[in-house]
C-alpha atoms as a PDB file:
ATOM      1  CA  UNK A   1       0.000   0.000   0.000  1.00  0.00           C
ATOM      2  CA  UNK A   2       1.797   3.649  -0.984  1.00  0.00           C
ATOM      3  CA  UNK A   3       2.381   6.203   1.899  1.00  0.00           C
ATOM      4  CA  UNK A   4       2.547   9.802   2.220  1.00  0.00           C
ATOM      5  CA  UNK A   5       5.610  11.532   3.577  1.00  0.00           C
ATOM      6  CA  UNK A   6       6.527  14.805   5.105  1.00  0.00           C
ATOM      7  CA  UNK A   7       9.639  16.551   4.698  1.00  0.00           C
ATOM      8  CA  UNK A   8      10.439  19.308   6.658  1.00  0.00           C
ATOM      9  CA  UNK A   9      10.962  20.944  10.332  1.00  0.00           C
ATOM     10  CA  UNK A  10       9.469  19.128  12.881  1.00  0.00           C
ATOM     11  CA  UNK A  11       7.652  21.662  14.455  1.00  0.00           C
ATOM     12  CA  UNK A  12       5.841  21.739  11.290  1.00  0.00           C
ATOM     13  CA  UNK A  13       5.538  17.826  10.240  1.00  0.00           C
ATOM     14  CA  UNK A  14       5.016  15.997  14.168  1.00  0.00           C
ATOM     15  CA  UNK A  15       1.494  16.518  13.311  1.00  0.00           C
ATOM     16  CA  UNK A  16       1.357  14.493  10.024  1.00  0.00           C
ATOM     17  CA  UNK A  17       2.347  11.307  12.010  1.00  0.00           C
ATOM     18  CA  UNK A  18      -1.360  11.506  13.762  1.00  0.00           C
ATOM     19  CA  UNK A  19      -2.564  11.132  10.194  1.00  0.00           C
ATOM     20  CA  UNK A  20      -0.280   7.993   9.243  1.00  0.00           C
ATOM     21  CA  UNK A  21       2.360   9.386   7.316  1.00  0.00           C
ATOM     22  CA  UNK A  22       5.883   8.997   7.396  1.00  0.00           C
ATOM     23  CA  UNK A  23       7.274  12.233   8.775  1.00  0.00           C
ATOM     24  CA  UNK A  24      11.641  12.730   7.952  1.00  0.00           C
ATOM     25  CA  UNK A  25      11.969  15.782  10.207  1.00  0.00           C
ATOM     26  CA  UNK A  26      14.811  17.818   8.553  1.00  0.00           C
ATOM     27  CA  UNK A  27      16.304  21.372  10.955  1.00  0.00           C
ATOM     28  CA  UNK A  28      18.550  22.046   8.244  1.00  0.00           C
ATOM     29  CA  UNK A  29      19.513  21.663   4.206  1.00  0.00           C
ATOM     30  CA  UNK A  30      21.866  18.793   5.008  1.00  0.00           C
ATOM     31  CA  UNK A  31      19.222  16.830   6.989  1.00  0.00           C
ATOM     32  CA  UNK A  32      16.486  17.440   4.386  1.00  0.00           C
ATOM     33  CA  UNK A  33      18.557  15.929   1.512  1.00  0.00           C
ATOM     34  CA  UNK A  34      19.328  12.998   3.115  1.00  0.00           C
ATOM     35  CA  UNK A  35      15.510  12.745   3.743  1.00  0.00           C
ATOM     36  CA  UNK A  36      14.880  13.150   0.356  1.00  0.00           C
ATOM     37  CA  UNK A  37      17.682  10.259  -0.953  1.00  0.00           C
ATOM     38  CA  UNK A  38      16.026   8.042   2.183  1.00  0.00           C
ATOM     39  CA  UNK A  39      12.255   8.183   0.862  1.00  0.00           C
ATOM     40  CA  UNK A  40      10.520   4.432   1.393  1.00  0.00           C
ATOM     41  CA  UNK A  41       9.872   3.198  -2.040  1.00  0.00           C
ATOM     42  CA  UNK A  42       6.360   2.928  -1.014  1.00  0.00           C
ATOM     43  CA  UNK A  43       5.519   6.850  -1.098  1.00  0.00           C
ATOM     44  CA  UNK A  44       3.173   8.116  -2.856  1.00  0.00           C
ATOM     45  CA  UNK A  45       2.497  11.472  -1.859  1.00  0.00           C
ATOM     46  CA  UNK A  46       5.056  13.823  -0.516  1.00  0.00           C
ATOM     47  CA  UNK A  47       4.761  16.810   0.984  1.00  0.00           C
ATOM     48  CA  UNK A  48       7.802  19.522   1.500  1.00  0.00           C
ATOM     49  CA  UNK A  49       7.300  22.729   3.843  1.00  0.00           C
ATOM     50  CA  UNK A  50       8.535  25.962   2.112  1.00  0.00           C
ATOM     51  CA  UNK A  51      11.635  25.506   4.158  1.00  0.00           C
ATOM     52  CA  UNK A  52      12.771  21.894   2.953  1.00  0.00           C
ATOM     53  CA  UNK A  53      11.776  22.984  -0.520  1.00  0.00           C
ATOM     54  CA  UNK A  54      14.316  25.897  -0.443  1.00  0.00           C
ATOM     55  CA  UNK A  55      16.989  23.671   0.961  1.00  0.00           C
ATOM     56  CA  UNK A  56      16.327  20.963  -1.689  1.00  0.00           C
ATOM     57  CA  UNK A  57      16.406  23.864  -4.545  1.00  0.00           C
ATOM     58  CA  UNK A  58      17.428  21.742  -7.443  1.00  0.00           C
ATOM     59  CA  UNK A  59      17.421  18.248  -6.491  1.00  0.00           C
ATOM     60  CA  UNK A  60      16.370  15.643  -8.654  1.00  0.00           C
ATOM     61  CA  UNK A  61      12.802  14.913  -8.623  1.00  0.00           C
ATOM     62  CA  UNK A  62      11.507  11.680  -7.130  1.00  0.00           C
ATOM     63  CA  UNK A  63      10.007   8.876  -8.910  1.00  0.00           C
ATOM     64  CA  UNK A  64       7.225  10.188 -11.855  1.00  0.00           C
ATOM     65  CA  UNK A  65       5.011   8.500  -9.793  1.00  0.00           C
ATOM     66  CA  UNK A  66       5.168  10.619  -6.464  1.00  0.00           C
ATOM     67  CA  UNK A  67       3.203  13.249  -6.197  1.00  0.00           C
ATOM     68  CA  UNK A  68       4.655  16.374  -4.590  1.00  0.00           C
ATOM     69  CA  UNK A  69       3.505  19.535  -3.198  1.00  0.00           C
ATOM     70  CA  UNK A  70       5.019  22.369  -0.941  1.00  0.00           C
ATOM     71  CA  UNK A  71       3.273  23.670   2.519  1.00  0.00           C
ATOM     72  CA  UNK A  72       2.527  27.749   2.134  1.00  0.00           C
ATOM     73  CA  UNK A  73       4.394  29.622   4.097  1.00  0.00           C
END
């Protein structure tokens, strides 16, 4: 079965857990990109704060079949 995953600060993501998804707290660019190379195969949906999207800037995206979408700030 896919799961969804957070990315992101965990001030931000802790929440997400309540709702079943896989949250990869990141405080920094160095922790978020090793999130983002750690992903469980089985995500589907992931879901970046505005933060962890800045810090992963140009990264490769993930697999063509994850969908992803960035928290307003």
């Amino acid at each position: 079965m896919a799961r969804a995953a957070v990315i992101g600060e965990a001030v931000r993501t802790a929440g997400f857990a309540l709702a079943g998804a896989v949250v990869l707290a990141a405080e920094n660019q160095e922790e978020a990109r090793a999130a983002w190379r750690e992903l469980p195969a089985d995500v589907a949906v992931l879901v970046l704060t505005a933060r962890a999207a800045a810090w992963l800037g140009e990264e490769p995206q993930p697999r063509r079949d994850v969908l992803l979408a960035v928290m307003p700030t």
